[in-house]
PDB file of N, CA and C in Angstrom:
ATOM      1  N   UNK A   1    -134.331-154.193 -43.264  1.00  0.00           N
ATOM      2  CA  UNK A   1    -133.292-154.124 -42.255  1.00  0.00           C
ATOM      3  C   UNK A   1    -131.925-154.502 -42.839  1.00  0.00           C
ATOM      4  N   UNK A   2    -132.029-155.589 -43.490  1.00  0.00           N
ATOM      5  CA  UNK A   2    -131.094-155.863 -44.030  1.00  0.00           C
ATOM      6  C   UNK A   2    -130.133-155.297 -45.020  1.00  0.00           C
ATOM      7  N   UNK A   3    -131.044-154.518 -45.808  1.00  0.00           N
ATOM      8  CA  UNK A   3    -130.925-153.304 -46.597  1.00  0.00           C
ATOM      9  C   UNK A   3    -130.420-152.022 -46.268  1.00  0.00           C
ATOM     10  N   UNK A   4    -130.863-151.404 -44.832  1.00  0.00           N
ATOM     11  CA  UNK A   4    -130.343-150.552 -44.072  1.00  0.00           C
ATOM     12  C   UNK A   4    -128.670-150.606 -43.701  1.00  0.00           C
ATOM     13  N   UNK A   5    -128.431-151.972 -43.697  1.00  0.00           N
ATOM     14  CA  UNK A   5    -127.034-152.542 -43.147  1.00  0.00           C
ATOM     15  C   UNK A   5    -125.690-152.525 -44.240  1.00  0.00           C
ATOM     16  N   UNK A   6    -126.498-152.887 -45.318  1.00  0.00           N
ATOM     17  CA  UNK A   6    -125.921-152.567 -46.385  1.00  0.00           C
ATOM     18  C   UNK A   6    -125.985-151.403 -46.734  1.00  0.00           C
ATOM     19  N   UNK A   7    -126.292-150.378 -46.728  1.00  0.00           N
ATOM     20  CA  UNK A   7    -126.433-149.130 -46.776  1.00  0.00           C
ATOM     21  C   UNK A   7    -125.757-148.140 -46.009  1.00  0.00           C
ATOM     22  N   UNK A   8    -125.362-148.472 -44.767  1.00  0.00           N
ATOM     23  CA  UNK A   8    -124.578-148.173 -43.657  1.00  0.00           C
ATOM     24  C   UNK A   8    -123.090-148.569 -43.894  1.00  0.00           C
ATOM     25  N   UNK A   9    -123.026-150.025 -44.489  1.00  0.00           N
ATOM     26  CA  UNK A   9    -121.796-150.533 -44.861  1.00  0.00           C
ATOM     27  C   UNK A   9    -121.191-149.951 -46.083  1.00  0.00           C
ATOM     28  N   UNK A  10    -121.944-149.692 -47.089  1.00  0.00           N
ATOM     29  CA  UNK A  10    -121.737-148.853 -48.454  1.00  0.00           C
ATOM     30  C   UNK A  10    -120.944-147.234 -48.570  1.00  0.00           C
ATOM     31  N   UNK A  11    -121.770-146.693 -47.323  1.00  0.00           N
ATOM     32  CA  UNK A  11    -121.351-145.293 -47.058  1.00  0.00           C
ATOM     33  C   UNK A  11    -120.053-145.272 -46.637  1.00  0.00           C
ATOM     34  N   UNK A  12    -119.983-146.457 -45.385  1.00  0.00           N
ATOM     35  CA  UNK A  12    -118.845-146.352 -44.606  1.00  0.00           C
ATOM     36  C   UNK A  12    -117.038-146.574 -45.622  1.00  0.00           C
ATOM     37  N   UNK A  13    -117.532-147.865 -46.750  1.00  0.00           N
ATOM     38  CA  UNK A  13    -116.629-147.937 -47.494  1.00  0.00           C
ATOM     39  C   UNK A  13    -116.308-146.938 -48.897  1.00  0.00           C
ATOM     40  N   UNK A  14    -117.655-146.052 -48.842  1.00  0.00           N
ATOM     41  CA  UNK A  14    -116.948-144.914 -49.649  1.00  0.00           C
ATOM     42  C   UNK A  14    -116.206-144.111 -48.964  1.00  0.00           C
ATOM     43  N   UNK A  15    -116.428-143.830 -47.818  1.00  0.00           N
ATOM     44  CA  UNK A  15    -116.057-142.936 -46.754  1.00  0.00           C
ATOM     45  C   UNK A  15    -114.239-143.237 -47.188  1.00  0.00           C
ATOM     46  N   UNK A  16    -113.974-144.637 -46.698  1.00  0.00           N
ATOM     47  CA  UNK A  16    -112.845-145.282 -46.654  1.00  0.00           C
ATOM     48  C   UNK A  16    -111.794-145.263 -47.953  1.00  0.00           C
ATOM     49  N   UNK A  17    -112.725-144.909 -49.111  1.00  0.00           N
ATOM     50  CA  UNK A  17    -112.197-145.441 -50.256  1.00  0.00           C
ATOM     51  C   UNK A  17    -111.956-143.959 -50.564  1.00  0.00           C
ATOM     52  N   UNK A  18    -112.519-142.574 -50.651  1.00  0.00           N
ATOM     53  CA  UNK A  18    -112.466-141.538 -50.860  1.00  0.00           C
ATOM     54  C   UNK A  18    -111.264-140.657 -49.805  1.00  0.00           C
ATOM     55  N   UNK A  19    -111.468-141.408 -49.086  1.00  0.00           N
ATOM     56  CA  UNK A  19    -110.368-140.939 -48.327  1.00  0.00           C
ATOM     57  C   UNK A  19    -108.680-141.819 -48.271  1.00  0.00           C
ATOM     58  N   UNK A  20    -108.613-142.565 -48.849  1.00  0.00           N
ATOM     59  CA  UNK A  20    -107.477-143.385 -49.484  1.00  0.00           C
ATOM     60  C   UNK A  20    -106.532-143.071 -49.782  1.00  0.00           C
ATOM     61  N   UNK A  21    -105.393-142.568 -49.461  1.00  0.00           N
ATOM     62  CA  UNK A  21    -104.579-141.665 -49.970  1.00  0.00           C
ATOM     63  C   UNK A  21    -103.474-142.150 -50.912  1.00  0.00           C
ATOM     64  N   UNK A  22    -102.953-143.531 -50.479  1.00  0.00           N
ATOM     65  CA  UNK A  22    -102.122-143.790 -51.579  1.00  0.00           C
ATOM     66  C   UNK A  22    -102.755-144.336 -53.085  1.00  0.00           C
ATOM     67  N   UNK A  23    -101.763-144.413 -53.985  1.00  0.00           N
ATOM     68  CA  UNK A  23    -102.498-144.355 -55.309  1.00  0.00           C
ATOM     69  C   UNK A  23    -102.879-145.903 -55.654  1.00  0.00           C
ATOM     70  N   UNK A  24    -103.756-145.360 -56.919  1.00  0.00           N
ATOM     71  CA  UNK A  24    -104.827-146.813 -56.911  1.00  0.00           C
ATOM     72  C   UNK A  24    -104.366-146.788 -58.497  1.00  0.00           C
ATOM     73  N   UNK A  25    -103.948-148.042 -59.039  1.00  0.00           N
ATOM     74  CA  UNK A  25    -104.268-148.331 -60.338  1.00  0.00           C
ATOM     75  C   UNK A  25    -105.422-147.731 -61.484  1.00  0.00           C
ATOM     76  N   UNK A  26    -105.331-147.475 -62.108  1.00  0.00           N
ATOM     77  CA  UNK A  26    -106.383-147.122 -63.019  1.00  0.00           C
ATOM     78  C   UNK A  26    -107.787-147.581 -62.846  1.00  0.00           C
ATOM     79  N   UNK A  27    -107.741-149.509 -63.493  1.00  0.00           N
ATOM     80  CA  UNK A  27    -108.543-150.031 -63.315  1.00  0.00           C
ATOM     81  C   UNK A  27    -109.536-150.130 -62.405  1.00  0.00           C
ATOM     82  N   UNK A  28    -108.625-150.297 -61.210  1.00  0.00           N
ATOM     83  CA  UNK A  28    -109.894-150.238 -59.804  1.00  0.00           C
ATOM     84  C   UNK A  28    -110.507-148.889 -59.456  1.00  0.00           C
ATOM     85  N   UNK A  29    -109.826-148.029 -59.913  1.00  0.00           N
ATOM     86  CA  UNK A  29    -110.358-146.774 -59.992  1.00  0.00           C
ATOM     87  C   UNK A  29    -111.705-146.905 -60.633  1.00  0.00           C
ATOM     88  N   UNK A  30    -111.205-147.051 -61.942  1.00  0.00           N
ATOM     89  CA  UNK A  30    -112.773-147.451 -62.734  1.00  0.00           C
ATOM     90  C   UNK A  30    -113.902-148.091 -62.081  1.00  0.00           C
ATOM     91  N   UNK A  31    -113.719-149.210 -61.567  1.00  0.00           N
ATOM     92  CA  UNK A  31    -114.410-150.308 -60.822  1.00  0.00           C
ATOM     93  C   UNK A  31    -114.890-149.601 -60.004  1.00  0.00           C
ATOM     94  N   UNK A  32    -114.222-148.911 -59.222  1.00  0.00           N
ATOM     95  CA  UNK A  32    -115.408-147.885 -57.980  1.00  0.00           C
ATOM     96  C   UNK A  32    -115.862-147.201 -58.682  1.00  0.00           C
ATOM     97  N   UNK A  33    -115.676-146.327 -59.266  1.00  0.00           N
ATOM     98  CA  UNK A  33    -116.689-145.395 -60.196  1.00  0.00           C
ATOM     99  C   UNK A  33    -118.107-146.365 -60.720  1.00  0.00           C
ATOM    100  N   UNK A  34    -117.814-147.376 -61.569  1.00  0.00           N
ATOM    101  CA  UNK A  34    -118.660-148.006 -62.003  1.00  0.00           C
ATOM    102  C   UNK A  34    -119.929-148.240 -60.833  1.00  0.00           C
ATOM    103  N   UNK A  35    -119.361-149.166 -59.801  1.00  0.00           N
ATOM    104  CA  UNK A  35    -120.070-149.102 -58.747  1.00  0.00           C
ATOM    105  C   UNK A  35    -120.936-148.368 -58.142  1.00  0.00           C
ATOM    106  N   UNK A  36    -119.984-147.592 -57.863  1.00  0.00           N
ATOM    107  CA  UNK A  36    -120.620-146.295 -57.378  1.00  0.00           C
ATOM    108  C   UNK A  36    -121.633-145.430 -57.958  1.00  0.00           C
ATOM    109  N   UNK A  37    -121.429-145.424 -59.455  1.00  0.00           N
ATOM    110  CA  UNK A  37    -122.433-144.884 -60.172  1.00  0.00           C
ATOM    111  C   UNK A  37    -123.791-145.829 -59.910  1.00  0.00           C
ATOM    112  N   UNK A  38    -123.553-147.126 -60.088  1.00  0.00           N
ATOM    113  CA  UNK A  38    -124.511-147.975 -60.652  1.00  0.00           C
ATOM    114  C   UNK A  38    -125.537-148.416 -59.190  1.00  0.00           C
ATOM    115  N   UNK A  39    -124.390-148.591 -58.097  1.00  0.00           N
ATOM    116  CA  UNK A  39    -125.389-148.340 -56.760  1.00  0.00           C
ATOM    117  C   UNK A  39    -125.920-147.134 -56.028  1.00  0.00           C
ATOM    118  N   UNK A  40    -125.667-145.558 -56.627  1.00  0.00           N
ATOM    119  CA  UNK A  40    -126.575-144.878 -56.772  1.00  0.00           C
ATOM    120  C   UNK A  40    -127.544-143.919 -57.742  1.00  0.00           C
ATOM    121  N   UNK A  41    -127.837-145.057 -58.351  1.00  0.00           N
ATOM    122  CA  UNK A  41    -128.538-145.444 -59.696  1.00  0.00           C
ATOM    123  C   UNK A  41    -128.340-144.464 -60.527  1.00  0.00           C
ATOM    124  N   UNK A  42    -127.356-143.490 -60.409  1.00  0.00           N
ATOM    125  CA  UNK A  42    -126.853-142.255 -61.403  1.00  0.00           C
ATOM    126  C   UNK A  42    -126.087-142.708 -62.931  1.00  0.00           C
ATOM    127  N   UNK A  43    -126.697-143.491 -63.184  1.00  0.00           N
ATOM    128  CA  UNK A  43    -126.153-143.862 -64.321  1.00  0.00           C
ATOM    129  C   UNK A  43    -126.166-142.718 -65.640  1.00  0.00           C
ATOM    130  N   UNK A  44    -125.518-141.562 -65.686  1.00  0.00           N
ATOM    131  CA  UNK A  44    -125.575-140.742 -66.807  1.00  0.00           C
ATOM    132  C   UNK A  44    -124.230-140.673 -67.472  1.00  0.00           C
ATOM    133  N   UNK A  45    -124.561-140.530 -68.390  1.00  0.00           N
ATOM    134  CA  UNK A  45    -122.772-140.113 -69.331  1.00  0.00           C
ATOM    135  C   UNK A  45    -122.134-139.474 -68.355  1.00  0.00           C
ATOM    136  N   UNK A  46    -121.169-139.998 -68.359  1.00  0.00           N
ATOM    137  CA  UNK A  46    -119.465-139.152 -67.714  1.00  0.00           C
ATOM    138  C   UNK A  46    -119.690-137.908 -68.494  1.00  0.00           C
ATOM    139  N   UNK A  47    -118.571-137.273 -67.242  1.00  0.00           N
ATOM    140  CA  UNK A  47    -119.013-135.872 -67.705  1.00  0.00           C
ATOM    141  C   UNK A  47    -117.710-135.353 -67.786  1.00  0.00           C
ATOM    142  N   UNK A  48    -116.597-135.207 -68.508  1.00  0.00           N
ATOM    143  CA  UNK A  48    -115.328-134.870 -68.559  1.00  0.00           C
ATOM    144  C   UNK A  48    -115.054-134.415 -69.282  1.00  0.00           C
ATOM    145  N   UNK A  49    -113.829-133.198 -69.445  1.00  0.00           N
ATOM    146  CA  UNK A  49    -113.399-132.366 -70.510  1.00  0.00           C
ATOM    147  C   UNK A  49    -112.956-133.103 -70.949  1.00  0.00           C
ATOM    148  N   UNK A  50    -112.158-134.310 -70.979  1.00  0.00           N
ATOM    149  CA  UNK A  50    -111.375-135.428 -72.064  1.00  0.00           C
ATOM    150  C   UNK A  50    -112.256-136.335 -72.247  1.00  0.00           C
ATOM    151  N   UNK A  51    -112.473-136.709 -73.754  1.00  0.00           N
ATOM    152  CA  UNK A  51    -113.568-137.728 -73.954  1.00  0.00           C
ATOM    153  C   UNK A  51    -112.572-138.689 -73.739  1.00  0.00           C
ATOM    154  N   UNK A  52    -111.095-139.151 -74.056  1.00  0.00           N
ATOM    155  CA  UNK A  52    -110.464-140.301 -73.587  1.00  0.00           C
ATOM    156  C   UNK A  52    -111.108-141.078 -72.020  1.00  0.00           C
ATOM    157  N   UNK A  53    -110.942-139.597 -71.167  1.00  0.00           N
ATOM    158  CA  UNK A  53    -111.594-139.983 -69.971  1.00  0.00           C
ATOM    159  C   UNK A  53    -113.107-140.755 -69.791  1.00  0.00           C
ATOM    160  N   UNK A  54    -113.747-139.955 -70.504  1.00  0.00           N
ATOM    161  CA  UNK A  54    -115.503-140.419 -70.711  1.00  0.00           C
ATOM    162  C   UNK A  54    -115.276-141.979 -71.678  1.00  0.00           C
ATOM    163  N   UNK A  55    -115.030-141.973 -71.967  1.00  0.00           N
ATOM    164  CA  UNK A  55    -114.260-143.443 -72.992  1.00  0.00           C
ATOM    165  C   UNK A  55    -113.927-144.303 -71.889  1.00  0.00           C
ATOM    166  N   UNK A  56    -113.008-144.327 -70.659  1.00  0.00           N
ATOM    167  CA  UNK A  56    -112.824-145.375 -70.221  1.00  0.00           C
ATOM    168  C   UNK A  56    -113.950-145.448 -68.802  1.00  0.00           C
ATOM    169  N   UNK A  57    -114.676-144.080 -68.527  1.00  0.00           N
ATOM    170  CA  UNK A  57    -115.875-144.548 -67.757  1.00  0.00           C
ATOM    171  C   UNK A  57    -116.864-145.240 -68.116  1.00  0.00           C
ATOM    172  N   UNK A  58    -117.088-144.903 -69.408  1.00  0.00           N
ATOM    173  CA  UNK A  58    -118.254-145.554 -69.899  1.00  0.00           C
ATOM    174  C   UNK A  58    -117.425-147.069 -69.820  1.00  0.00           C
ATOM    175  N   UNK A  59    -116.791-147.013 -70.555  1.00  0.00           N
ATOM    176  CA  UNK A  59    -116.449-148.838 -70.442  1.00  0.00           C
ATOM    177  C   UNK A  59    -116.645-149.268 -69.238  1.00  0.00           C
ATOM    178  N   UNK A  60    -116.256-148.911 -68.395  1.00  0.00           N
ATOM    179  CA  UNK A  60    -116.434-149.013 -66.733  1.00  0.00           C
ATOM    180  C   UNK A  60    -117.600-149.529 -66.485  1.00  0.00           C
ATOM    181  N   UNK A  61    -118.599-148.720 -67.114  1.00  0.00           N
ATOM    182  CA  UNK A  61    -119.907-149.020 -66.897  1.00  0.00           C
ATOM    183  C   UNK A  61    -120.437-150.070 -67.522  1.00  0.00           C
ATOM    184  N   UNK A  62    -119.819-150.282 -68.713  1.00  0.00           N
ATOM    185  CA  UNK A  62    -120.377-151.658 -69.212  1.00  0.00           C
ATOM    186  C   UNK A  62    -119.862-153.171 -69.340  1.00  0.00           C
ATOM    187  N   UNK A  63    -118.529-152.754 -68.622  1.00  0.00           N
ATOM    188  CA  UNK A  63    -118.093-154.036 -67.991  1.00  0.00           C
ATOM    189  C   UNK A  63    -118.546-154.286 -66.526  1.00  0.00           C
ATOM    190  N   UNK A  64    -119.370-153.505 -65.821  1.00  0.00           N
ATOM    191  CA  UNK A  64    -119.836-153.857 -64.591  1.00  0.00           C
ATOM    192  C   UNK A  64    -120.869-154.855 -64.838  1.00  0.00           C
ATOM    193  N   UNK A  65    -121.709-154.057 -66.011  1.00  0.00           N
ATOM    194  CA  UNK A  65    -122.860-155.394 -66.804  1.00  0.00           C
ATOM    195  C   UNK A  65    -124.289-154.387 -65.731  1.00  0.00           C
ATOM    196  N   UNK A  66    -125.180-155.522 -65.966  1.00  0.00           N
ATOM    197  CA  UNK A  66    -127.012-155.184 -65.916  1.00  0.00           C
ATOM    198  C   UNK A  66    -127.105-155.713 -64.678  1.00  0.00           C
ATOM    199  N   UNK A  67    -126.274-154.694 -63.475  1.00  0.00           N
ATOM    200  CA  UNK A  67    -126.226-155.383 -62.040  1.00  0.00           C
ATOM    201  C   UNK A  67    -126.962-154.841 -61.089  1.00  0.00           C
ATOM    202  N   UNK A  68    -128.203-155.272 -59.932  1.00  0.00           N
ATOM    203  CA  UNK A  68    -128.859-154.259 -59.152  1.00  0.00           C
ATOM    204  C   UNK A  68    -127.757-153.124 -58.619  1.00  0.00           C
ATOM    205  N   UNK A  69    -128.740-152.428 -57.829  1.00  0.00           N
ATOM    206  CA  UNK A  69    -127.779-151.364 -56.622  1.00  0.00           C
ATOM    207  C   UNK A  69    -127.513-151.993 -56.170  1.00  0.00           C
ATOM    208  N   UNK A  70    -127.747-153.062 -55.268  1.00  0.00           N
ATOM    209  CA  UNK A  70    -127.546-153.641 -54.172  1.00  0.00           C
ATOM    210  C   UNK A  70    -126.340-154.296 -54.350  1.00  0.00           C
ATOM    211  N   UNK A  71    -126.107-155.262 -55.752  1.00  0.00           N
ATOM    212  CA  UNK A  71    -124.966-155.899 -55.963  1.00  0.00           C
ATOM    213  C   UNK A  71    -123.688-154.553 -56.311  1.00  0.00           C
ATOM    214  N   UNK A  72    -124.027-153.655 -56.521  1.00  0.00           N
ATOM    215  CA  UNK A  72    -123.480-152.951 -57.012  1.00  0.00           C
ATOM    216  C   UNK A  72    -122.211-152.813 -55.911  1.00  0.00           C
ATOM    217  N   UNK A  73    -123.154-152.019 -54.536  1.00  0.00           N
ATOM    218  CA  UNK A  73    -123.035-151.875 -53.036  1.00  0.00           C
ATOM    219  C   UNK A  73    -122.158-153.023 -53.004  1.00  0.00           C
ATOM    220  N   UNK A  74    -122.511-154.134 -52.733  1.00  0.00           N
ATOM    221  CA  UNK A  74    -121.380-155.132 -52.446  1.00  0.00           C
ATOM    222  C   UNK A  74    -120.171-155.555 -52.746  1.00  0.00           C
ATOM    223  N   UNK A  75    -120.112-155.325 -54.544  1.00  0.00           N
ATOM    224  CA  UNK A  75    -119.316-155.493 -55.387  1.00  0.00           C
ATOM    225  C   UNK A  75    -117.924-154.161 -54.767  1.00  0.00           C
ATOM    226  N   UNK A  76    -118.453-153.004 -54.495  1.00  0.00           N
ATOM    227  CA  UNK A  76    -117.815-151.938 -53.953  1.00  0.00           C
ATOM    228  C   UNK A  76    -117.129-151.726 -52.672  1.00  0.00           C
ATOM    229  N   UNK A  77    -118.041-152.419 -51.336  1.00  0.00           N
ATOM    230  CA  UNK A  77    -117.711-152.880 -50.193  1.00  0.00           C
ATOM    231  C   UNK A  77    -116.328-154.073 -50.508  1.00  0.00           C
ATOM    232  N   UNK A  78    -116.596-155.282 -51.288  1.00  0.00           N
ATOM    233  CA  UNK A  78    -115.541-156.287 -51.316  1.00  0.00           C
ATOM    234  C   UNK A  78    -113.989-155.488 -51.993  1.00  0.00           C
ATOM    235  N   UNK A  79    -114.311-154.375 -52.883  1.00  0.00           N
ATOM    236  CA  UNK A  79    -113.144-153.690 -53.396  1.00  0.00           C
ATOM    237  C   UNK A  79    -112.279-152.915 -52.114  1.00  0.00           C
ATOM    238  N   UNK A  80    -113.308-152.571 -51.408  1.00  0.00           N
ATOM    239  CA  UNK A  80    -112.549-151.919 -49.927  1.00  0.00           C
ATOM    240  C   UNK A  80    -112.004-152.728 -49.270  1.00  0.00           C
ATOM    241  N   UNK A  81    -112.466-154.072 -49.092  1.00  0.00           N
ATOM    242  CA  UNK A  81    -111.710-154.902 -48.101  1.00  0.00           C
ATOM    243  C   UNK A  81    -110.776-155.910 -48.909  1.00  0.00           C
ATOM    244  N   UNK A  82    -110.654-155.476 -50.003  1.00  0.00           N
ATOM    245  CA  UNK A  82    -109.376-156.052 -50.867  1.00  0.00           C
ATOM    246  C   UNK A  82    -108.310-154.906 -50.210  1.00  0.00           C
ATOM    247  N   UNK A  83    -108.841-153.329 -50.307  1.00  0.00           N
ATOM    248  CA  UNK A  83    -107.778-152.394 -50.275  1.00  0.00           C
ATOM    249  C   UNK A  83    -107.407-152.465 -48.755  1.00  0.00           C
ATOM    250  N   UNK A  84    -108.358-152.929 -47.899  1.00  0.00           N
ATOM    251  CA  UNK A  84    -107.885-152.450 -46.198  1.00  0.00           C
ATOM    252  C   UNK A  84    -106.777-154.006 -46.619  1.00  0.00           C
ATOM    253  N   UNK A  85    -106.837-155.184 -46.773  1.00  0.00           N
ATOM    254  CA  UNK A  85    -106.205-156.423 -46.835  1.00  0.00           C
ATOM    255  C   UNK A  85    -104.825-156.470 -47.360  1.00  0.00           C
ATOM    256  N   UNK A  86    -104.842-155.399 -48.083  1.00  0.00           N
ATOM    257  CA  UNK A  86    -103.258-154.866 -48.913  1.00  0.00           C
ATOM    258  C   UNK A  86    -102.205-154.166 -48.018  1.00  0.00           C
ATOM    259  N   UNK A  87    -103.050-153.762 -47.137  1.00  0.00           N
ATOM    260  CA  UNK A  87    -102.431-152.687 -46.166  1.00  0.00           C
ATOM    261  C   UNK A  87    -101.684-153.256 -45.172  1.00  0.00           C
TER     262      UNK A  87
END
């Protein structure tokens, strides 16, 4: 159940975050990607015509570290309510 909630909450803040219109720093950019990859366990090489690009996803990914989905989910949710808090 609890899991469900988080799951509901996860969607809702991609929802939020994908639809974001003003611009986002690089970094946190990364940080959702990372997330996002890592809480739906798609962890595969970036896939980009610029390896510069694939270069700073992957880092992305390994500065997130050896984190469940679940933390992943959360870690991603708290980035949204940094961005609604800015607003």
């Amino acid at each position: 159940m609890i899991k469900d909630k988080l799951k509901a909450d996860f969607i809702k803040a991609v929802d939020f975050a994908t639809n974001y219109s003003k611009p986002l720093p690089p970094d946190l950019m990364l940080k959702f990607y990372a997330y996002y990859k890592i809480a739906n366990e798609n962890i595969s090489s970036p896939e980009n015509s610029k390896p510069l690009i694939n270069a700073f996803k992957a880092n992305a990914l390994i500065q997130a570290g050896d984190i469940s989905p679940e933390k992943a989910m959360k870690s991603y949710i708290k980035l949204v309510k940094f961005l609604k808090e800015k607003e």
